[in-house]
Protein backbone atom coordinates (compact mmCIF):
# COMPACT_ATOMS: atom_id res chain seq x y z
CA UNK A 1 -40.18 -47.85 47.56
CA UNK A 2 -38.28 -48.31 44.70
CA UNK A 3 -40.92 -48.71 42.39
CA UNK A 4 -42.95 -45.59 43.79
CA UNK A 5 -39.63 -43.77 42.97
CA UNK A 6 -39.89 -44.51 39.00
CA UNK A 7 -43.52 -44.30 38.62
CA UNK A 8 -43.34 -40.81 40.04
CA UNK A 9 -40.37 -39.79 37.84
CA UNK A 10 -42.67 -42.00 34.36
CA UNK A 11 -45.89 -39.61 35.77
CA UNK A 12 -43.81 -36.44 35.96
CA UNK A 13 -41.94 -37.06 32.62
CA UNK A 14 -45.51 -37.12 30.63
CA UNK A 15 -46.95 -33.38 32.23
CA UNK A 16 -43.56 -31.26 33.44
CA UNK A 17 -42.31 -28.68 31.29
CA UNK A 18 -38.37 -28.73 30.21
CA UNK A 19 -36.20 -28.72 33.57
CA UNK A 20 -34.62 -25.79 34.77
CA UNK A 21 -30.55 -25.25 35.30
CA UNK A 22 -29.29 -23.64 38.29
CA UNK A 23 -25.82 -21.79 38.15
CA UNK A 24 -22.97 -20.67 40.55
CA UNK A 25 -24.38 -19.07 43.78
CA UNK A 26 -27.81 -20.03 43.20
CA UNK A 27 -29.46 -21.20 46.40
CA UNK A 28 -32.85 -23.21 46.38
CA UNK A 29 -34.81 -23.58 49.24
CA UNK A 30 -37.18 -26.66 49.64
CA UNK A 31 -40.31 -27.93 52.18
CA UNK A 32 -40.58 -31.86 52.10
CA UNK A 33 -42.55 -34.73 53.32
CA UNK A 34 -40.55 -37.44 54.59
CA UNK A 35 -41.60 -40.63 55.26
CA UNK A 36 -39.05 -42.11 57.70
CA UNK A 37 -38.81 -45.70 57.60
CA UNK A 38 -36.03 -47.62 60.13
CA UNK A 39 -33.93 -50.38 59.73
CA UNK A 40 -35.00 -51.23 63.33
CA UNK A 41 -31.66 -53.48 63.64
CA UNK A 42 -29.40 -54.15 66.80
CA UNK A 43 -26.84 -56.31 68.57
CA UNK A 44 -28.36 -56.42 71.82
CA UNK A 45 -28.34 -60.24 73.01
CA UNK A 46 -31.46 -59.70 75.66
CA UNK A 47 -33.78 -57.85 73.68
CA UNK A 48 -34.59 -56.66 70.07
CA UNK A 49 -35.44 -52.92 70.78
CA UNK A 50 -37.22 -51.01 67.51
CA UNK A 51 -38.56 -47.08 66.85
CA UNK A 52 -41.46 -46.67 65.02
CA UNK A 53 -41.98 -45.27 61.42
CA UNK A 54 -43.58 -42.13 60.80
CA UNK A 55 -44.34 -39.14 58.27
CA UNK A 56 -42.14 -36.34 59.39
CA UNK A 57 -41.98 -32.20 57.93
CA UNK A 58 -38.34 -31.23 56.61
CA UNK A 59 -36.52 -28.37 54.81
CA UNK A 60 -33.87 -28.12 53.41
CA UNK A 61 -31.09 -25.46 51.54
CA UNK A 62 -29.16 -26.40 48.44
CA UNK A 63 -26.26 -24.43 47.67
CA UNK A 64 -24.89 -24.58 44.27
CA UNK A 65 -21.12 -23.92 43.69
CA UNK A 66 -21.76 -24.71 40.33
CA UNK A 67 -24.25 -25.78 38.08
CA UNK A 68 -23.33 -29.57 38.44
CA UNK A 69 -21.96 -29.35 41.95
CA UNK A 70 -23.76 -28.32 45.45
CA UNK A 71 -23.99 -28.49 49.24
CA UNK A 72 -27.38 -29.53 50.74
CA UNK A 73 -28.21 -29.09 54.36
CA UNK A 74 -31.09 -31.00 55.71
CA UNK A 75 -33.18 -29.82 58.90
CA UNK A 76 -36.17 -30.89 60.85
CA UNK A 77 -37.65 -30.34 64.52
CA UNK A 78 -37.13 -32.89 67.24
CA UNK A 79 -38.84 -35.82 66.38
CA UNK A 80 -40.69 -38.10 68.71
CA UNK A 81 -40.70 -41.83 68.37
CA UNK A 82 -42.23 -44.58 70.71
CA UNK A 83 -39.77 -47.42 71.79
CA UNK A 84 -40.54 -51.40 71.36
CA UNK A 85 -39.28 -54.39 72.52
CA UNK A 86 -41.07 -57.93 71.23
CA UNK A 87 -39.17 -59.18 74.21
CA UNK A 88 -40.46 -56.61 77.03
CA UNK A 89 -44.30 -56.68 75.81
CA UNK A 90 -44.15 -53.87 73.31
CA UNK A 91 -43.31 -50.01 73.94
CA UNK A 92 -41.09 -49.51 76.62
CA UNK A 93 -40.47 -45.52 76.19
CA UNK A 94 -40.33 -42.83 74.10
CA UNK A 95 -37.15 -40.39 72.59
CA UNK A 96 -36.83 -37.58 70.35
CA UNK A 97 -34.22 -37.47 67.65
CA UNK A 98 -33.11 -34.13 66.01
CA UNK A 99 -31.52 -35.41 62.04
CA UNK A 100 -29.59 -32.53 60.33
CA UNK A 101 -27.74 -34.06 57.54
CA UNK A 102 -25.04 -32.20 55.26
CA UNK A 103 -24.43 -33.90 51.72
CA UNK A 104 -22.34 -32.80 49.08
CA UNK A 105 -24.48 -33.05 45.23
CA UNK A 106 -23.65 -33.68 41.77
CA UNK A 107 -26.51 -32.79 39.29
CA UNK A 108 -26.30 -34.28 36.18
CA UNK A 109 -27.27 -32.06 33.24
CA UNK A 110 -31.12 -32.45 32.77
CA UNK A 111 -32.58 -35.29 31.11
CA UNK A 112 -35.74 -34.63 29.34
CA UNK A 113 -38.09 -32.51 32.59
CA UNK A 114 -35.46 -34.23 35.11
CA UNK A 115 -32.45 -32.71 36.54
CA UNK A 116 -31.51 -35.64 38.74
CA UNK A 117 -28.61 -35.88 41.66
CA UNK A 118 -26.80 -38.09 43.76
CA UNK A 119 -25.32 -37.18 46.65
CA UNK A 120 -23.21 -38.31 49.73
CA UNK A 121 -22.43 -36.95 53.37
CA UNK A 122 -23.22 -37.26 57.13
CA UNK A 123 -26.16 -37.19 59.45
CA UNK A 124 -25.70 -35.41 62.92
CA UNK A 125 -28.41 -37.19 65.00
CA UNK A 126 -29.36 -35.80 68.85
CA UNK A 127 -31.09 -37.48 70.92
CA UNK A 128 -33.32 -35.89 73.44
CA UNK A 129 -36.42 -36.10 76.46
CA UNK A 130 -35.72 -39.96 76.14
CA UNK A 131 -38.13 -41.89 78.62
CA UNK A 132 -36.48 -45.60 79.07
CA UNK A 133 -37.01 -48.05 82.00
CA UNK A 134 -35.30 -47.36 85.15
CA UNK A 135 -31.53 -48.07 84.92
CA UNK A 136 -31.38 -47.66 81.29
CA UNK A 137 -30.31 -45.19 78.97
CA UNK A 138 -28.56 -44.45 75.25
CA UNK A 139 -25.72 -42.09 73.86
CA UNK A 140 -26.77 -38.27 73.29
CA UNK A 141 -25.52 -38.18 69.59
CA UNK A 142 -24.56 -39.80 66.78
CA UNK A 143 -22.84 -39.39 63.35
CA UNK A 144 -23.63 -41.96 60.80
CA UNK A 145 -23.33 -41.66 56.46
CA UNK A 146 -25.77 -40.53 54.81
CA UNK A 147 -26.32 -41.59 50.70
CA UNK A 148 -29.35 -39.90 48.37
CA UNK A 149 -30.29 -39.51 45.17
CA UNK A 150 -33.11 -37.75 43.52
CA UNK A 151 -34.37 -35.22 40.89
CA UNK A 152 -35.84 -31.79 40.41
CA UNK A 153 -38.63 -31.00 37.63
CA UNK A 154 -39.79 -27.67 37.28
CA UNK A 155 -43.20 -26.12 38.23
CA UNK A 156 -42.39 -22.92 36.33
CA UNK A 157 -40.55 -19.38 37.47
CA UNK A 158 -38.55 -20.44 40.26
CA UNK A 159 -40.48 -23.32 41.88
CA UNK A 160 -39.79 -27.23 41.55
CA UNK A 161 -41.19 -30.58 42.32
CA UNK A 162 -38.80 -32.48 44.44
CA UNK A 163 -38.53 -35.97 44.53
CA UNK A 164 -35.72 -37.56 47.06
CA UNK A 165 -34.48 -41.01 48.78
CA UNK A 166 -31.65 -41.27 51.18
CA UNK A 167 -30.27 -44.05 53.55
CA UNK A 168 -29.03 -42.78 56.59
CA UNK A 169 -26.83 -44.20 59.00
CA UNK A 170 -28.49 -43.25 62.62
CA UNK A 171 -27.08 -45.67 65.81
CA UNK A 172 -27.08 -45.11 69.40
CA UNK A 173 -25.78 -47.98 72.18
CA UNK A 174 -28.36 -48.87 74.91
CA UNK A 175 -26.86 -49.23 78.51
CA UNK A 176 -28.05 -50.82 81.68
CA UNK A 177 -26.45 -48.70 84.69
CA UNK A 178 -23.41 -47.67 82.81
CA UNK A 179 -23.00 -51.09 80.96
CA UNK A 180 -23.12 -51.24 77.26
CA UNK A 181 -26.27 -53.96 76.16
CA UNK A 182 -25.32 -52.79 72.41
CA UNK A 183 -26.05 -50.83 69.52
CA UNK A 184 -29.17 -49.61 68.76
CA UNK A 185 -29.46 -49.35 64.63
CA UNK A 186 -32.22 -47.45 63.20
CA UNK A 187 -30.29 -46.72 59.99
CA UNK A 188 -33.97 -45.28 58.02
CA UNK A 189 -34.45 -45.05 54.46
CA UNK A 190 -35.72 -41.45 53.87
CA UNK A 191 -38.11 -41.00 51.19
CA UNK A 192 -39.32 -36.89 50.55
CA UNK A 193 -41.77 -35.01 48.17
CA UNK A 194 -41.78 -31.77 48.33
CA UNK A 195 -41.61 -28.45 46.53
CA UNK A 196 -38.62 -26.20 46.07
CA UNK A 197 -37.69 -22.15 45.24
CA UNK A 198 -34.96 -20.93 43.67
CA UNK A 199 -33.36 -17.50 44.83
């Protein structure tokens, strides 16, 4: 993933025109692509239980307070994911999990076509319609940190290219009739494309 990451940044540097700057109050609005890929780690000591990766839609809202620093507020639709266990023959049930994440930015001053960012916060996770086994079921919710970086290259007039990697922390604990088996750790790594506009 790592490598993708450059060689999009090398491709864009050749064909983007000079980055724009955003200042105080500025608000840009993005649609992403996010390919959501777990951890799939846990400290259960009967089973190893995993959620599967997918490609999932996202926006998000970046607030700038000033030109280097900004709020950005991540949101998505419940997402459905099936449920494996090696140890139980494969899937075993289904959940949805609803990711808003809330990161505070610092945007470097642009480099070339790049304005890149790092940023740091923490992912609300809600689990919903989950479909387990008899007898079993997980926690509701979860709140986890969340760690990104990326850049912005623009497309001209107010629209960007977006490219953007977080690690998110995202854990539930799986229970048997009330008893705790242990934690459930999908912790993903989050990789987006998308486009942005500036207002």
């Amino acid at each position: 993933m790592k490598h993708v990451f450059g060689l999009v940044a090398l491709a864009l540097a050749a064909v983007a025109p000079a980055a724009y700057s955003q200042a105080a109050g500025d608000i840009v609005a993005r649609v992403r692509a996010i390919n959501l890929d777990p951890a799939d780690k846990d400290t259960i000591a009967i089973t190893d239980v995993t959620v599967n990766s997918k490609v999932i839609p996202e926006v998000d809202f970046t607030y700038y307070f000033s030109p280097n620093l900004a709020a950005e507020l991540v949101l998505t639709i419940p997402q459905k994911h099936d449920v494996r266990s090696t140890a139980h023959g494969g899937k075993i049930g289904t959940l949805k999990h609803l990711p808003p994440t809330l990161s505070a930015q610092y945007h470097f001053a642009k480099m070339g076509a790049f304005k890149p960012y790092l940023g740091a916060g923490l992912n609300f996770t809600f689990f919903s319609d989950v479909d387990l086994p008899a007898g079993f079921t997980i926690d509701k919710s979860s709140v986890g940190l969340a760690l990104g970086a990326g850049f912005d290259v623009a497309l001209g007039g107010a629209w960007s290219l977006n490219v953007d990697i977080k690690k998110v922390q995202i854990r539930t604990d799986l229970m048997l009739n009330g008893t705790s088996l242990g934690t459930i750790k999908v912790d993903p790594i989050l990789f987006g494309v998308g486009v942005g506009y500036k207002f």
